[in-house]
Every structure is written in C-alpha cells, then in structure tokens.
Protein backbone atom coordinates (compact mmCIF):
# COMPACT_ATOMS: atom_id res chain seq x y z
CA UNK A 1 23.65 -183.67 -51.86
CA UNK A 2 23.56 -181.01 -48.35
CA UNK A 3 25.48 -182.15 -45.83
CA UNK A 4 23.76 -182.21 -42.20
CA UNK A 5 23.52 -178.64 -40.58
CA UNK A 6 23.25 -175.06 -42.08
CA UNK A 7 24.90 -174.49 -45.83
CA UNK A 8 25.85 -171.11 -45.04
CA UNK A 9 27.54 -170.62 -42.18
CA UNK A 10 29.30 -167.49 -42.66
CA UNK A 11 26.19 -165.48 -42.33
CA UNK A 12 24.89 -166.50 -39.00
CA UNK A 13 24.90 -164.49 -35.75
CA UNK A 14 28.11 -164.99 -33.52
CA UNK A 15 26.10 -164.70 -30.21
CA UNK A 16 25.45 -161.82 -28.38
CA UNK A 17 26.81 -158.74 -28.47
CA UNK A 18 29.58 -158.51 -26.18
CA UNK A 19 30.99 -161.30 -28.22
CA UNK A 20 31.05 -159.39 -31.89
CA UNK A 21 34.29 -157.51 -32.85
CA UNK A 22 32.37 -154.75 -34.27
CA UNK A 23 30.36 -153.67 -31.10
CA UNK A 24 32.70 -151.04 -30.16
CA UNK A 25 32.20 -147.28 -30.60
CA UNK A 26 33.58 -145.61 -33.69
CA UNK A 27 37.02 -144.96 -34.18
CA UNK A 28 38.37 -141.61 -34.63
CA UNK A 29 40.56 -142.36 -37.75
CA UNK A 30 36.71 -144.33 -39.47
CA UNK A 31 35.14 -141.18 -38.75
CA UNK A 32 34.40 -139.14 -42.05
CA UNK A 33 34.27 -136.09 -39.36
CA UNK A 34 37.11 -134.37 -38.18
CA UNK A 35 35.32 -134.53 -34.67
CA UNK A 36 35.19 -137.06 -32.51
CA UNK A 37 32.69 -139.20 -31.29
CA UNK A 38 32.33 -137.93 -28.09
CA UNK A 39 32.29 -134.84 -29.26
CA UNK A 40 28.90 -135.50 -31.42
CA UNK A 41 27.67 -136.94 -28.46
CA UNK A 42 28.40 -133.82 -26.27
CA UNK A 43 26.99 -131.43 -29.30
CA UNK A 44 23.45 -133.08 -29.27
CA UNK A 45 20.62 -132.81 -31.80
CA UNK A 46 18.79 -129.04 -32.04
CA UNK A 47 15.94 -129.08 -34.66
CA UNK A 48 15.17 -126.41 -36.59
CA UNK A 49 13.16 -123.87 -35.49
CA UNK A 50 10.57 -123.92 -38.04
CA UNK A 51 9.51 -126.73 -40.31
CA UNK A 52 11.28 -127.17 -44.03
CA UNK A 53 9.22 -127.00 -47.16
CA UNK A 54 6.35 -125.39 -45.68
CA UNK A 55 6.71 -122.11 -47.85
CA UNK A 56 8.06 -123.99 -50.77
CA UNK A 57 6.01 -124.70 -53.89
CA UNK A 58 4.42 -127.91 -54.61
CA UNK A 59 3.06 -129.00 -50.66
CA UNK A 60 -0.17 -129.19 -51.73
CA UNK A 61 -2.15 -131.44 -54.51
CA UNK A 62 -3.12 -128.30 -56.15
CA UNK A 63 0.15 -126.77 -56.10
CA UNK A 64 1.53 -129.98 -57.56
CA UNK A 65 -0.93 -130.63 -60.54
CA UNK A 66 -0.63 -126.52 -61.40
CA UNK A 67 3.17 -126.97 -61.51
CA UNK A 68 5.86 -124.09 -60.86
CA UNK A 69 6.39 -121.44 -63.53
CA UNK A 70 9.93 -120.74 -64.91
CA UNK A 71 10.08 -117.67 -63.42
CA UNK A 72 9.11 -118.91 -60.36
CA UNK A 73 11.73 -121.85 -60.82
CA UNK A 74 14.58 -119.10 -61.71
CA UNK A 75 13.89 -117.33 -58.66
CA UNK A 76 14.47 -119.88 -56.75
CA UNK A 77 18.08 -120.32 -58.52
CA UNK A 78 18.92 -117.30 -57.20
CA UNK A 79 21.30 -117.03 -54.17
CA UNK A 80 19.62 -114.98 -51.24
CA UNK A 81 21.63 -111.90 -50.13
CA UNK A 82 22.53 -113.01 -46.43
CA UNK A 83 23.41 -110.31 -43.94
CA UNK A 84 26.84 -110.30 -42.47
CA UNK A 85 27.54 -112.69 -39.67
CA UNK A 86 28.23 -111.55 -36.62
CA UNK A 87 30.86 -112.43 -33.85
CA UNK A 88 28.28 -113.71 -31.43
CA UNK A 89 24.74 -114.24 -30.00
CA UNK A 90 23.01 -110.89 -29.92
CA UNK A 91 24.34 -108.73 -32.85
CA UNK A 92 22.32 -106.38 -34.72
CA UNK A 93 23.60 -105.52 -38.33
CA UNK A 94 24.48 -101.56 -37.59
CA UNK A 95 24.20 -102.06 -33.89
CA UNK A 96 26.52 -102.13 -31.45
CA UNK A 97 26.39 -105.99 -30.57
CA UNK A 98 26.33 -107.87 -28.01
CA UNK A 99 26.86 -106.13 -24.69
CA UNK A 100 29.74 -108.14 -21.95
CA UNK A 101 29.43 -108.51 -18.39
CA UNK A 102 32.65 -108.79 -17.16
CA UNK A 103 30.96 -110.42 -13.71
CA UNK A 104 29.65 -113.20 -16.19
CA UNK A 105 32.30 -115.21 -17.25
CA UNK A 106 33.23 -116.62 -20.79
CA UNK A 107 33.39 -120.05 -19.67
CA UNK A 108 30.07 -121.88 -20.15
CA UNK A 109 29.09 -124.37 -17.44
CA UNK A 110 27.36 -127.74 -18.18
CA UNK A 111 24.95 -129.06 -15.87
CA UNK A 112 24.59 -127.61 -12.56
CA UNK A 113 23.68 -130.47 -9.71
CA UNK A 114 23.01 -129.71 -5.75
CA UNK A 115 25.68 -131.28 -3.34
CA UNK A 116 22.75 -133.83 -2.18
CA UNK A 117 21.83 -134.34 -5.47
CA UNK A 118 18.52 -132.48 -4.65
CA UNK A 119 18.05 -135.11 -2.38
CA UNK A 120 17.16 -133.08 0.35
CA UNK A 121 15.19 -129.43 1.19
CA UNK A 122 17.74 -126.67 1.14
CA UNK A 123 18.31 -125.23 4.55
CA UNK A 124 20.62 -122.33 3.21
CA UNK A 125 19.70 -119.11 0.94
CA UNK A 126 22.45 -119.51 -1.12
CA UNK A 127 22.22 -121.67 -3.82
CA UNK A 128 25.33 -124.05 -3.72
CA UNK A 129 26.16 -126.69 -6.83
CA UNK A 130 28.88 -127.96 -8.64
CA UNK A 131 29.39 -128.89 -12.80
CA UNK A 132 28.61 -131.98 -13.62
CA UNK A 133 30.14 -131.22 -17.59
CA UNK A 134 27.87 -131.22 -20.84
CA UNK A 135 25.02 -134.13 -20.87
CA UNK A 136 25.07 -135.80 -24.37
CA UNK A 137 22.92 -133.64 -25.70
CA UNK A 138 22.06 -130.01 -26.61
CA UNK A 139 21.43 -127.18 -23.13
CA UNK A 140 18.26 -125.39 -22.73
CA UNK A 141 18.56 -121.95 -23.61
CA UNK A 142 18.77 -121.81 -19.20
CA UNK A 143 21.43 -123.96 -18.89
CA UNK A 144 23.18 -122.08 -21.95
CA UNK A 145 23.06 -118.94 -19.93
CA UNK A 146 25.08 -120.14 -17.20
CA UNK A 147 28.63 -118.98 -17.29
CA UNK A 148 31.41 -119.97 -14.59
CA UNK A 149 33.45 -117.43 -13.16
CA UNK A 150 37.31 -118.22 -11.97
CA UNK A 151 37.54 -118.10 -8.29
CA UNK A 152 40.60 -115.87 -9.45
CA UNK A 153 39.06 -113.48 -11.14
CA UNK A 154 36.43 -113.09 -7.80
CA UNK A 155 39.26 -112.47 -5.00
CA UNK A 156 40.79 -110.18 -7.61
CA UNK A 157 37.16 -108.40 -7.96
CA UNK A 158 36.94 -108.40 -3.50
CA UNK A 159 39.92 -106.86 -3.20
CA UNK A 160 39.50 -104.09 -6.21
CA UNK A 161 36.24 -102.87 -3.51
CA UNK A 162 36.93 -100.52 -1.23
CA UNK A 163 35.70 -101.33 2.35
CA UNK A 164 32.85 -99.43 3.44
C-alpha cells in the first residue's frame, strides 16, 4: 500500500529559482565553445541576409511531386568555386581593397551615450559622448562605423600641423 504524501519525490520542483543549484550561467570549462559566455552574449544574433531554401528545389507542391533529376541532384554535389577571401570589409577580387583613414582609428567603439544621458537639449555644437562598451547584441551597420581614436595619436596629429 502508498504511504501518505507524493511517491516520487525526487522529481518535484525545489522552489523558486534562486534556490536551484543549476540557475547559474554556464561555465566556461561546460561550454562546447572555446568562447565564453559573455562573449556570445557580446557577439549577438545577425540573420542572414536573404532567406534559405528559397532557390532550392522542392519549395513548392509541384516541385515536390515532379521530383529532382540526377543531374540536377549531381550538380548540387558539386562544391561551388568561392572567390578568395579578403583581409577585410570592402575588398574587390583584383581591386585594390579597402582604402584606410589614418584619422579613423582601428579601434571600434560600442555604444555611444550623451553625458546627460540625452536627458537634456544640447546647448553645444559639438557632439560630446562617452563608450558605454558592446550591448549584448549585434551593432547597426552606424554604430559599426564608429571607430575611437587615441587621444595620443590626436596631440601627436596637432602638433605634426603647422600653425597658420
């Protein structure tokens, strides 16, 4: 005969989270990644720029009931002839790549917040912020094309001009 109460009580909920062992983020040694977690969450998501399977064989019923020919199947088999990557954003296969601004900067800033957190109307003309680092997630191709320059490398450009 049961005894009073549950039969099973391995299986039942501990209570709320904070009070589960296995609550916490993942550690880097579980990780089947050699990055870390925070690093995923830094990297963000970017879909694809077009959809998948759209061009492929077989979307439609038609296509599906007519099947694929072998031909068509071997062709598929075969591995497309990629052009050579390139160093960076930009090249051209033949061209001369990507031109650099020296004025840019090769650091790339995260996001870019007012002192008053916008809070306020700006009463300068310059536009003053600071870097807040990379929000979990993947930049807008705007925020991508910010770049900070060392103060360093500034005075060094100030006192390269002659005075005029």
């Amino acid at each position: 005969m049961m005894s009073d109460g549950r039969a099973d009580d391995v299986y039942q909920p501990t209570g709320t989270n904070e009070e589960q062992e296995d609550a916490a983020p993942l550690d880097a040694q579980d990780s089947l990644d050699e990055r870390g977690y925070d690093e995923m969450l830094d990297e963000g998501y970017s879909p694809p720029e077009k959809p998948l399977g759209v061009t492929k064989h077989g979307t439609t019923a038609a296509e599906q009931r007519e099947r694929e020919t072998l031909d068509e199947r071997l062709a598929e088999e075969t591995p497309d002839v990629e052009a050579p990557a390139g160093d960076e954003v930009g090249d051209v296969q033949d061209g001369e790549g990507e031109p650099i601004d020296p004025e840019a900067g090769t650091d790339r800033t995260g996001r870019l917040v007012a002192p008053d957190e916008g809070a306020h109307t700006d009463t300068t003309k310059e536009v003053i912020a600071r870097d807040e680092g990379i929000d979990a997630g993947a930049a807008g191709a705007e925020e991508a094309a910010v770049h900070t320059v060392p103060d360093e490398q500034l005075e060094a450009e100030d006192d390269a001009e002659p005075d005029r």
